[in-house]
Protein backbone atom coordinates (compact mmCIF):
# COMPACT_ATOMS: atom_id res chain seq x y z
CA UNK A 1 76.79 82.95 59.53
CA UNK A 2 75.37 85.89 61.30
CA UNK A 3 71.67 85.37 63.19
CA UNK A 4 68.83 87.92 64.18
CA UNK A 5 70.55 90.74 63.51
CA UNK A 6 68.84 93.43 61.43
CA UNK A 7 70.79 92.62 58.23
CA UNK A 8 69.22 89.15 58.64
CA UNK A 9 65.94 90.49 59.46
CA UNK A 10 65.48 92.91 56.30
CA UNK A 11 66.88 90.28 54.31
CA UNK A 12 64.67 87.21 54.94
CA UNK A 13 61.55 89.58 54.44
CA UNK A 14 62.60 90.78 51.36
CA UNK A 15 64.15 87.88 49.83
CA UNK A 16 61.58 86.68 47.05
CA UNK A 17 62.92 82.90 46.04
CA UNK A 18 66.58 81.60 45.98
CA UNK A 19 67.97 81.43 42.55
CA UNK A 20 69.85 78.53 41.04
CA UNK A 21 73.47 80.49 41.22
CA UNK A 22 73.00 80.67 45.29
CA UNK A 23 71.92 84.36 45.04
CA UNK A 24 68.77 85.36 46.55
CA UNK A 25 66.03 87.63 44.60
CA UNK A 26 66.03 90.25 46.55
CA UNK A 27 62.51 92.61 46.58
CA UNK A 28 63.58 96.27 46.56
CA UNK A 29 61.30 98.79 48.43
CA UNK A 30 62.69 102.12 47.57
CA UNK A 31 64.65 102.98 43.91
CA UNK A 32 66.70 105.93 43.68
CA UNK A 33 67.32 107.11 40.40
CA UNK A 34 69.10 109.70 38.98
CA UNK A 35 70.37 111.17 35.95
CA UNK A 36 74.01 109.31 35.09
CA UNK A 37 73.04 106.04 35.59
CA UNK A 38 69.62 105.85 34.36
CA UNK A 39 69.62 106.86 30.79
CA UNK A 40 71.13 103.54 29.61
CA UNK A 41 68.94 101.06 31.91
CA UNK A 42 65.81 103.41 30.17
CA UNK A 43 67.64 102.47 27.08
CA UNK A 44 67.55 99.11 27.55
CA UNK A 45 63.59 98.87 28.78
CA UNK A 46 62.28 100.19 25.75
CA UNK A 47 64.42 97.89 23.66
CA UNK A 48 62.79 95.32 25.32
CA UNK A 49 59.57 96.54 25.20
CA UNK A 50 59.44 96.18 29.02
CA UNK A 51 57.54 97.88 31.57
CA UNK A 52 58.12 99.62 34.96
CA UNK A 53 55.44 97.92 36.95
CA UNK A 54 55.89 99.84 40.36
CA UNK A 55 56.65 103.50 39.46
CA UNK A 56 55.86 104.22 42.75
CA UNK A 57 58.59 102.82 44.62
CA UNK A 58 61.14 105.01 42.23
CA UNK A 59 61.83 108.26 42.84
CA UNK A 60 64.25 110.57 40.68
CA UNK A 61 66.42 113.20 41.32
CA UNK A 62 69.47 115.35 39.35
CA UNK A 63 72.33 115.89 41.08
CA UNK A 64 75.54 114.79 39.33
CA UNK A 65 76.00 117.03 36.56
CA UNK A 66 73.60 119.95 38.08
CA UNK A 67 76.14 123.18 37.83
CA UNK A 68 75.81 124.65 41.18
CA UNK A 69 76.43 128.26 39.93
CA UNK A 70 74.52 128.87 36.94
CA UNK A 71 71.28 126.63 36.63
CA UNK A 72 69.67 128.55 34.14
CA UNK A 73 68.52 126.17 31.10
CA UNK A 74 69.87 124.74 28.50
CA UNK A 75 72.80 123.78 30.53
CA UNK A 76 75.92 125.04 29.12
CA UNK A 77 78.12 121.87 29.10
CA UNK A 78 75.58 119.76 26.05
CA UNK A 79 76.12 116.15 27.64
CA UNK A 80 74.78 117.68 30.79
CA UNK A 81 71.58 119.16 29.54
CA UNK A 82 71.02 115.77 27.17
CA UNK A 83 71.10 113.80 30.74
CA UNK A 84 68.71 115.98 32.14
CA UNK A 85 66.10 115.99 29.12
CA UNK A 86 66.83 112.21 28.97
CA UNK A 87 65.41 111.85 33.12
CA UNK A 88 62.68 114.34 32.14
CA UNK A 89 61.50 112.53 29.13
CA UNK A 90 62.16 109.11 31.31
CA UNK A 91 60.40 109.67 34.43
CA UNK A 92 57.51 111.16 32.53
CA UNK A 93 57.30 108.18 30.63
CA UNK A 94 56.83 105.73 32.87
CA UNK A 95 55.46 107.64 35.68
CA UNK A 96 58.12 107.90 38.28
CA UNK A 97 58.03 111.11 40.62
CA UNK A 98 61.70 113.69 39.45
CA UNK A 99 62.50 116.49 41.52
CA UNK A 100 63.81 119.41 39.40
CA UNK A 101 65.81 122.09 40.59
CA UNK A 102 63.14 125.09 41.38
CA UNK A 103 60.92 122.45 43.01
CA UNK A 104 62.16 123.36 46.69
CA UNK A 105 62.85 118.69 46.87
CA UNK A 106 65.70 118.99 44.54
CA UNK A 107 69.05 118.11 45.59
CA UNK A 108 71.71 114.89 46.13
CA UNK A 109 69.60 111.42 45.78
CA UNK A 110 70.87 110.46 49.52
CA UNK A 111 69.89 113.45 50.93
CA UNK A 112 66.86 114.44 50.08
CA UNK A 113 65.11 110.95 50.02
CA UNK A 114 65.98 111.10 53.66
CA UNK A 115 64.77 114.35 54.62
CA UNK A 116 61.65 113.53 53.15
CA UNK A 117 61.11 110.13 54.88
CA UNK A 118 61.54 108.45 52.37
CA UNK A 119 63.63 105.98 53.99
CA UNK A 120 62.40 104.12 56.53
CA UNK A 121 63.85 101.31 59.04
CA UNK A 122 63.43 97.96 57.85
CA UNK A 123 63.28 98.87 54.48
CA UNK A 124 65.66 97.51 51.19
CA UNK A 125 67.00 100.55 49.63
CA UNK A 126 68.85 100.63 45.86
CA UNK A 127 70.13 103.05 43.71
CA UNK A 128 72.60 103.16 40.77
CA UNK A 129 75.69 105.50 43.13
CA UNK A 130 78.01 103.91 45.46
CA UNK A 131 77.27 105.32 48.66
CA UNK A 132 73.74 104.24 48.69
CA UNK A 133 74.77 102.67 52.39
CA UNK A 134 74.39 106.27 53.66
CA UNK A 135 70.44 104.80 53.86
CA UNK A 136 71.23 102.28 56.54
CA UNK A 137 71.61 105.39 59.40
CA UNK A 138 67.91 104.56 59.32
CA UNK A 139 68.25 100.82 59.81
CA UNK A 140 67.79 100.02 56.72
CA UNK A 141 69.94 97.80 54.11
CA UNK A 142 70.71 99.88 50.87
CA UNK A 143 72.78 98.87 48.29
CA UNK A 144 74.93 101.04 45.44
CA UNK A 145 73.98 99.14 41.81
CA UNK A 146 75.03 99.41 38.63
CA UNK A 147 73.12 100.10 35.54
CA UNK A 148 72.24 96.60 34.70
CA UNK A 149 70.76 96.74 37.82
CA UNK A 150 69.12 99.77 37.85
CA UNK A 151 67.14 98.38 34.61
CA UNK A 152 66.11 95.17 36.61
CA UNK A 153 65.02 96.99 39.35
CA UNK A 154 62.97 98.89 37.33
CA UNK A 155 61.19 95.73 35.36
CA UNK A 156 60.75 93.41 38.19
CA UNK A 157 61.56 95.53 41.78
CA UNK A 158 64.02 93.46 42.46
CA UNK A 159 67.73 92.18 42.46
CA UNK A 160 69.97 89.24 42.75
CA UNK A 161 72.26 89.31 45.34
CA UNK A 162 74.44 86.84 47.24
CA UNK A 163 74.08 87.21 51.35
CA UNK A 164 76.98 88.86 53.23
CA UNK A 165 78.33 88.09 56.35
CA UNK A 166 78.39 91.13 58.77
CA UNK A 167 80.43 92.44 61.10
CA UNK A 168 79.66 94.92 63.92
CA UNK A 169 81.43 97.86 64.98
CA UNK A 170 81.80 99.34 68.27
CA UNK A 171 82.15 102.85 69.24
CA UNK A 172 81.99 103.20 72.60
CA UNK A 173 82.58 106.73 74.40
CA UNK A 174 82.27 110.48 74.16
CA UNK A 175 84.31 112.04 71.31
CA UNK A 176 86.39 114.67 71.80
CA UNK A 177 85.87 118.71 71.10
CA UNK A 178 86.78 119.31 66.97
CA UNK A 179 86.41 115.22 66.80
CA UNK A 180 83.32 114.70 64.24
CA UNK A 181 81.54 111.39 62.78
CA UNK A 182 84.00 112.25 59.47
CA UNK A 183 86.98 111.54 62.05
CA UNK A 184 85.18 108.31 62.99
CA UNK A 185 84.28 106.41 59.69
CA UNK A 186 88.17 108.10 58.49
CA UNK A 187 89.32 106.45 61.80
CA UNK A 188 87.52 103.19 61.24
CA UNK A 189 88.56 103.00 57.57
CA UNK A 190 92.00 103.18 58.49
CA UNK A 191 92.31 100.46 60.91
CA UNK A 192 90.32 98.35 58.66
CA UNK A 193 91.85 98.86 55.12
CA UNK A 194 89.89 99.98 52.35
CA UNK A 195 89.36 96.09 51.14
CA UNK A 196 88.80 95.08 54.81
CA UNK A 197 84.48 95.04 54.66
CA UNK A 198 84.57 92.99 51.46
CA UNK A 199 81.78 90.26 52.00
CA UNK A 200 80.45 91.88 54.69
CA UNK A 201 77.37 94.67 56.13
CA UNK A 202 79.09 96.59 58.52
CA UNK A 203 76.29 97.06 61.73
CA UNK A 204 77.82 100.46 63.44
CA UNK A 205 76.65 99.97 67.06
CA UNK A 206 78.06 101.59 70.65
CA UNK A 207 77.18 104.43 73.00
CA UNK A 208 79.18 106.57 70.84
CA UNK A 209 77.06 106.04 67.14
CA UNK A 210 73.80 106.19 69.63
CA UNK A 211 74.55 109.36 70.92
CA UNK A 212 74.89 110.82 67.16
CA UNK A 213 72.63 112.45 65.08
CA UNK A 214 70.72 111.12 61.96
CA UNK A 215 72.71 113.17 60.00
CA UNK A 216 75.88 112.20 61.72
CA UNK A 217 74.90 108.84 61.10
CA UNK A 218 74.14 108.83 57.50
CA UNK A 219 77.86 110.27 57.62
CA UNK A 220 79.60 107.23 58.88
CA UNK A 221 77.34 105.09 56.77
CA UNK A 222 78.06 106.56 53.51
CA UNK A 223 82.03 105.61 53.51
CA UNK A 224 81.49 102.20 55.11
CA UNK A 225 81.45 101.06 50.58
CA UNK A 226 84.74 102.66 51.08
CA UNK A 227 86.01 100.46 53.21
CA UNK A 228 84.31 97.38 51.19
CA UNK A 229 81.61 96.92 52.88
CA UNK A 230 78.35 96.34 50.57
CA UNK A 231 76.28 98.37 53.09
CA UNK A 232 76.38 99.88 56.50
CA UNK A 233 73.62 100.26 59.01
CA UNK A 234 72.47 101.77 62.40
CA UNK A 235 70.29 99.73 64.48
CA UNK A 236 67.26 102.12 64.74
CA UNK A 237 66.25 103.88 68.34
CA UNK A 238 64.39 106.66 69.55
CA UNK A 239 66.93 109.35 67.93
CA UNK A 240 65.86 107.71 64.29
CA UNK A 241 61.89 107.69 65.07
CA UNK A 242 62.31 111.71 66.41
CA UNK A 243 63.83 112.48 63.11
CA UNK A 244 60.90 110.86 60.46
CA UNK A 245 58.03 111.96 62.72
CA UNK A 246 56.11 114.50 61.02
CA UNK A 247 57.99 114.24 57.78
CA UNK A 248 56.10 114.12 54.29
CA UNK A 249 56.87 110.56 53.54
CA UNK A 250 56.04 109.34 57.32
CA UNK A 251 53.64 107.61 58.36
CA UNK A 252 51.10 109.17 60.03
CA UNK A 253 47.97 109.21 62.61
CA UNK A 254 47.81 106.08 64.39
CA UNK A 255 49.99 104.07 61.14
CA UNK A 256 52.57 106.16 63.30
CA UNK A 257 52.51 103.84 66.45
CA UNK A 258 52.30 100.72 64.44
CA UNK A 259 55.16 101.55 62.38
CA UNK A 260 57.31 102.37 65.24
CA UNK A 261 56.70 98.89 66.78
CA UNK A 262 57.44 97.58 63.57
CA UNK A 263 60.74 99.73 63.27
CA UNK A 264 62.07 98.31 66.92
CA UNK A 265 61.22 94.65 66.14
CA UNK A 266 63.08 94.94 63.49
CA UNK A 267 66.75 95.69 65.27
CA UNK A 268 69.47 93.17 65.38
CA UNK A 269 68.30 91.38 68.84
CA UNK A 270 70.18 91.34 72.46
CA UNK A 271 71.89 87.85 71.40
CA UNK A 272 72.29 88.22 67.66
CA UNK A 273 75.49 86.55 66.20
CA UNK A 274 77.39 88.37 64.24
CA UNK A 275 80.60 87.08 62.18
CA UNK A 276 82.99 89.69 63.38
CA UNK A 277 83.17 92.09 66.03
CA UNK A 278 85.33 95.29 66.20
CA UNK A 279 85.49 97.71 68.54
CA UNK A 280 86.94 101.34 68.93
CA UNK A 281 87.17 103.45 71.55
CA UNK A 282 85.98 107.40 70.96
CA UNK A 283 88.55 109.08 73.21
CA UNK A 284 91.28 108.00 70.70
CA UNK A 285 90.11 109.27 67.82
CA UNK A 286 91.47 112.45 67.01
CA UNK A 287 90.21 114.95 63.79
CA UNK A 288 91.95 112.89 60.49
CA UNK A 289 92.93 113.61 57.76
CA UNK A 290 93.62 111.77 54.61
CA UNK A 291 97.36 112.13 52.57
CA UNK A 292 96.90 109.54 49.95
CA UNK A 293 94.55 107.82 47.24
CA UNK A 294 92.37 105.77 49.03
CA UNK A 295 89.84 107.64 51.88
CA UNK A 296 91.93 104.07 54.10
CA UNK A 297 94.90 106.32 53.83
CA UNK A 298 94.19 108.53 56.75
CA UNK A 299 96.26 110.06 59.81
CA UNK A 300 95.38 111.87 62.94
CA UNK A 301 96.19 115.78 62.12
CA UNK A 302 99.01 116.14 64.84
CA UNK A 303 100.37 112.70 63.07
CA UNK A 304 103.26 112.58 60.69
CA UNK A 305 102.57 110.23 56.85
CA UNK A 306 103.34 106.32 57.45
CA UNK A 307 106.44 104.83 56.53
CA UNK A 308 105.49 101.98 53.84
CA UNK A 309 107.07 99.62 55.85
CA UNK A 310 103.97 99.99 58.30
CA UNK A 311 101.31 98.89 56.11
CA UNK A 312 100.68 95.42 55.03
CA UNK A 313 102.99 94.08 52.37
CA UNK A 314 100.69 93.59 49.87
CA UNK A 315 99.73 97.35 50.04
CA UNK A 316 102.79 98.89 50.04
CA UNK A 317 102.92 99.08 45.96
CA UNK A 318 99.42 101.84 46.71
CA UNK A 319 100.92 103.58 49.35
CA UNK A 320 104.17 104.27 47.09
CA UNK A 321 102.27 105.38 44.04
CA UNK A 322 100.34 107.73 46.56
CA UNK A 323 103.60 109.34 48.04
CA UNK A 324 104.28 109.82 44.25
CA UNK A 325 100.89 111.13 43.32
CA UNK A 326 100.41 113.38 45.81
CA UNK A 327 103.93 114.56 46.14
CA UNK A 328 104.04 113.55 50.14
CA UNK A 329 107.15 111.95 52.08
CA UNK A 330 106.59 109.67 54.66
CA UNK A 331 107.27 111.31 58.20
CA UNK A 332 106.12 114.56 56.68
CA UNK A 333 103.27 116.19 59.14
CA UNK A 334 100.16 116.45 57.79
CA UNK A 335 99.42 119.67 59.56
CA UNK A 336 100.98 122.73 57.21
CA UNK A 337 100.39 120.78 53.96
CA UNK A 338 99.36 123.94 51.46
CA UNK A 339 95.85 123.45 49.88
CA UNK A 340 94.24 125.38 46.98
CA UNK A 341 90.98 124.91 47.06
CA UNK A 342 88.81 124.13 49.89
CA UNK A 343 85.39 122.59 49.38
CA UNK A 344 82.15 121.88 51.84
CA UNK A 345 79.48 119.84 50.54
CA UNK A 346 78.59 116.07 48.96
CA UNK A 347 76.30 113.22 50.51
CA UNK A 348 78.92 112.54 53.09
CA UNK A 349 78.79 116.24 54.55
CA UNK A 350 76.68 118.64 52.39
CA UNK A 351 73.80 118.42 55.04
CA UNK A 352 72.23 121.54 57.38
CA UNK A 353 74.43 120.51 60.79
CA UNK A 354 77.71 120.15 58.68
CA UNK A 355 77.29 123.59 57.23
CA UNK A 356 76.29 124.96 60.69
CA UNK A 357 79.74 123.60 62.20
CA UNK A 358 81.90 124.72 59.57
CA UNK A 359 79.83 128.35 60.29
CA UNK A 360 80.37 127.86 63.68
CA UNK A 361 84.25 127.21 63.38
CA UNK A 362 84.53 129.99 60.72
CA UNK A 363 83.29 132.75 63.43
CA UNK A 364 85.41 131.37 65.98
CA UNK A 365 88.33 132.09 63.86
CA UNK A 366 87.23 135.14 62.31
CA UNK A 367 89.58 135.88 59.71
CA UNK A 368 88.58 135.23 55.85
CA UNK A 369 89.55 132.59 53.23
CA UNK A 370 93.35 132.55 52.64
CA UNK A 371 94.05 134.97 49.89
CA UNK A 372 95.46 131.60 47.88
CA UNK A 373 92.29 129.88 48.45
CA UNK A 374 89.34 129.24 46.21
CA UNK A 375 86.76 128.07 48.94
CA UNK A 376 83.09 126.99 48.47
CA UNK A 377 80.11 125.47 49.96
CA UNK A 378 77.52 123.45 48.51
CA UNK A 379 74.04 122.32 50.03
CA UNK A 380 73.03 119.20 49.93
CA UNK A 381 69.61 120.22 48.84
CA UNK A 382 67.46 122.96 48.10
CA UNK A 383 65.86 122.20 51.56
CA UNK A 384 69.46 122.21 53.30
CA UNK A 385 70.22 125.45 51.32
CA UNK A 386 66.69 127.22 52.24
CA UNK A 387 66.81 126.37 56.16
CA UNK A 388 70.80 127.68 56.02
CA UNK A 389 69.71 130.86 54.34
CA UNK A 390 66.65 131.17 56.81
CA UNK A 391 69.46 130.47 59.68
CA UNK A 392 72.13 133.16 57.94
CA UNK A 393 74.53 130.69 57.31
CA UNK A 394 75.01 131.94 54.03
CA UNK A 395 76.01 135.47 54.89
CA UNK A 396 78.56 134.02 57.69
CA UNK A 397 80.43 132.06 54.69
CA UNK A 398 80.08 134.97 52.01
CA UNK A 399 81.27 137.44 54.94
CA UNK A 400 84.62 135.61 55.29
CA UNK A 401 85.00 134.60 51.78
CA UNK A 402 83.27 131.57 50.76
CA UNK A 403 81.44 130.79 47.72
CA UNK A 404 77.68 130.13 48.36
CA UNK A 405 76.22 127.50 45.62
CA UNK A 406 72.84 126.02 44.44
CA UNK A 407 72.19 122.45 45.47
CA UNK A 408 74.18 119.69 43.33
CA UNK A 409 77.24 116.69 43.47
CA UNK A 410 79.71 119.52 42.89
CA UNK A 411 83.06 119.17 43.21
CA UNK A 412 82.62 115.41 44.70
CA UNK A 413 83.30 113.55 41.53
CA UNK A 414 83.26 116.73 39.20
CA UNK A 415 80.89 115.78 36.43
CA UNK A 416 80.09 119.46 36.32
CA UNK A 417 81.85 122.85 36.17
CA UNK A 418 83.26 122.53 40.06
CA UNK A 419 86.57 120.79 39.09
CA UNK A 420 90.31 121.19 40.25
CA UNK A 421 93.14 121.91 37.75
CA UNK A 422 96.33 120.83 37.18
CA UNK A 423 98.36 119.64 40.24
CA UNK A 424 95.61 121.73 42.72
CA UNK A 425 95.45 120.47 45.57
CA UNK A 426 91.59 120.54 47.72
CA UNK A 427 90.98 120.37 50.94
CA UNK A 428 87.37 118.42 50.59
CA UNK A 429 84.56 117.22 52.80
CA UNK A 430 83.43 114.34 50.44
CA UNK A 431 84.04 110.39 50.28
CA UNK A 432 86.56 109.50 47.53
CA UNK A 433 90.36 110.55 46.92
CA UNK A 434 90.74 108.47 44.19
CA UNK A 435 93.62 110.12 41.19
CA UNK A 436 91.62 112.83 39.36
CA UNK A 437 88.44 112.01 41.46
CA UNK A 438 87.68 115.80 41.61
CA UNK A 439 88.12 116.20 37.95
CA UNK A 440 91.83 116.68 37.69
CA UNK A 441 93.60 113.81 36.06
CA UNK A 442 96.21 114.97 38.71
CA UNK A 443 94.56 117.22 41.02
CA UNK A 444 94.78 116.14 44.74
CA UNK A 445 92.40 115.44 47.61
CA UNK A 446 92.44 115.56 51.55
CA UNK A 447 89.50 114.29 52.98
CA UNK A 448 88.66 116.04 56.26
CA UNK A 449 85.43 117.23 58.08
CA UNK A 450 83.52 120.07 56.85
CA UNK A 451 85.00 121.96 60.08
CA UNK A 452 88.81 120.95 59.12
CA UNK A 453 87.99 121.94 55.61
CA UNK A 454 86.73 125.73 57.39
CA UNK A 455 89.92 126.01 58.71
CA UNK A 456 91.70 124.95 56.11
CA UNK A 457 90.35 127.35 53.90
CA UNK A 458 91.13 130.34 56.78
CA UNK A 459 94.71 129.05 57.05
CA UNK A 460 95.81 127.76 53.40
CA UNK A 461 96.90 124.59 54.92
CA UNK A 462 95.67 121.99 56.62
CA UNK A 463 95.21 123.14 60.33
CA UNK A 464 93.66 121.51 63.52
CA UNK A 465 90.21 122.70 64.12
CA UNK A 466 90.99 121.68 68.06
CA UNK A 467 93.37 124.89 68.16
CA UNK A 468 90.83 127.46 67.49
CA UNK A 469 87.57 125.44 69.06
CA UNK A 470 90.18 125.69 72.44
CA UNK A 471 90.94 129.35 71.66
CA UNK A 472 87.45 130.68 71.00
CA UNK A 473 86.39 128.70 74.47
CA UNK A 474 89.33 130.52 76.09
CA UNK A 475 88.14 133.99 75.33
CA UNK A 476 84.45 133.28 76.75
């Protein structure tokens, strides 16, 4: 089993007492809630008669079923506005903090609780949504639960869990122009399978993850649960403590210094073992794009769809039901597949530096949405949408034809107005492809950065961002 790596670290700090079944109790320092999951585990507490004895460590947020057009209240949609009176009448209840759209904090649970530093390295982070892992760009370990779970993290802070193994991931080198992290965790996904991480933390190391961004980072951390992975982390450096300095969650005055000692202790060390090691090289990563069901099924965008024959036998039955579902051939190019609806947003890419590249990328093309096209673009948070507005990122989408929305989920998993119909096919920025994902029971999803998704949107098909990146550089 791995030793002195981070995972190991966090863990053995925060693991309470080993449990009879093997599991460990596991003491959880941040909750996320919000307003899907919650209701039921709420439910369950006052049936019995239990308490939440460390409101404090919860926070609460709606994002899910927040309509991103009109927010006035009640909602329209009646299970929607239920939800939210249910996490109103919850949180104030037992105490816990909720930020409501209006409140300027509002916004998708793993985006604001980062932008407020909230997280924090070294930290166990829970919260009843899968991509939870996006937390461990801060070298932390954060965990997706279910509702069961949510409800015993509420009554007792903490969760059983059995230890995973983990495997690290190299990136090493510079990434190409139009190549993004989206490429990267696409990239990594596909050589890895979508059941490949199952057991495992995926550690996401090299010169190439250290040269990225927080918010790059959180990127390739969210979709590491979609390759099976129970969580994904970043060892933290100087690019994580530059990014929670100052923030309204930080630490401050001299608890500053001591907790970044703390936060660099608490990195995997120089001779940590790990129990797999993969490594990729940057250069050959080019911008992907996904032409099936599972965000695994993913091709470079000057790369024809697979033949089933080269996928691993036991998959092939998937990748045939996705040539089926999404009306693909094998050795068709992915570049000039028609899309209908383009969309920019989610915790994978809904963030202030995604929505400036797809701004930049729309100006160096400078036509407007294809005439076919329903195209929009949804903050991550009323913080992401205020700074974007302050910046006039707004006008540059609404100039050339974009929709510009309030802060929600959106068209991620649909559980709001923002849904595809019929066959439509969408041209999307977020996590899952999964059938009917984006609330078609047979719509269709690409997954693509929120730049390939820009150009998309310009072109009515899937294009390669590379082309007009090389084109605008041309002309200055």
């Amino acid at each position: 089993m791995s030793q002195r790596t981070l995972f190991d670290k966090v863990w053995d700090l925060h693991a309470v007492r080993n449990l009879p079944s093997g599991q460990s109790q596991l003491f959880i320092g941040l909750h996320m809630i919000h307003e899907v999951t919650s209701p039921q585990a709420f439910a369950d507490l006052r049936h019995k008669r239990l308490s939440v004895p460390f409101p404090e460590r919860s926070v609460a947020t709606v994002d899910h079923i927040v309509p991103t057009e009109n927010q006035a209240r009640p909602y329209a949609d009646g299970l929607a506005e239920d939800m939210m009176v249910a996490i109103e009448r919850n949180c104030r209840d037992y105490g816990i903090r909720l930020f409501q759209p209006g409140s300027g904090k509002q916004g998708v649970v793993h985006i604001i609780a980062p932008e407020m530093g909230l997280t924090q390295p070294g930290m166990t982070v829970a919260c009843g949504d899968s991509h939870t892992a996006t937390h461990g760009a801060f070298g932390a370990i954060a965990f997706g639960i279910g509702t069961s779970q949510v409800r015993d993290v509420l009554a007792t802070q903490t969760l059983s869990m059995s230890r995973l193994k983990v495997r690290r991931i190299q990136v090493d080198g510079a990434l190409k122009t139009g190549v993004y992290a989206k490429d990267v965790i696409l990239h990594i996904l596909r050589t890895l399978t979508a059941k490949g991480g199952v057991g495992y933390a995926y550690e996401f190391n090299g010169s190439t993850i250290h040269a990225m961004s927080m918010e790059e980072r959180m990127t390739i951390c969210n979709m590491a649960i979609e390759g099976g992975a129970r969580c994904g982390y970043v060892n933290p450096d100087q690019v994580t403590f530059d990014y929670l300095k100052g923030r309204e969650c930080s630490p401050g005055g001299p608890a500053w210094d001591r907790a970044v000692a703390w936060w660099r202790s608490i990195g995997s060390d120089r001779d940590a073992v790990y129990d797999d090691h993969v490594q990729f090289a940057a250069e050959e990563i080019a911008p992907t794009v996904t032409w099936g069901i599972s965000p695994d099924h993913g091709v470079g965008v000057g790369e024809r769809i697979p033949q089933a024959e080269s996928f691993a036998r036991e998959e092939r039955q998937t990748v045939e039901e996705a040539y089926l579902y999404m009306d693909l051939k094998p050795g068709q190019p992915i570049a000039g597949v028609p899309i209908d609806v383009a969309f920019i947003g989610s915790c994978t890419n809904g963030r202030l530096s995604d929505l400036r590249e797809a701004a930049r990328v729309i100006r160096a093309h400078g036509g407007k949405v294809n005439a076919k096209v329903k195209a929009f673009i949804v903050p991550g948070s009323e913080a992401v949408k205020a700074a974007a507005e302050a910046e006039g990122l707004d006008r540059i989408f609404t100039d050339h034809g974009f929709e510009w929305r309030h802060a929600g989920c959106s068209m991620c998993l649909a559980m709001n107005p923002d849904k595809l119909t019929g066959r439509q096919i969408s041209a999307s920025s977020s996590n899952r492809n999964f059938k009917g994902r984006q609330g078609s029971p047979s719509g269709r999803t690409l997954l693509m950065s929120p730049a390939m998704v820009a150009i998309a949107a310009l072109e009515g098909k899937v294009s390669d961002v590379r082309t007009v990146l090389a084109r605008s550089q041309a002309r200055a």
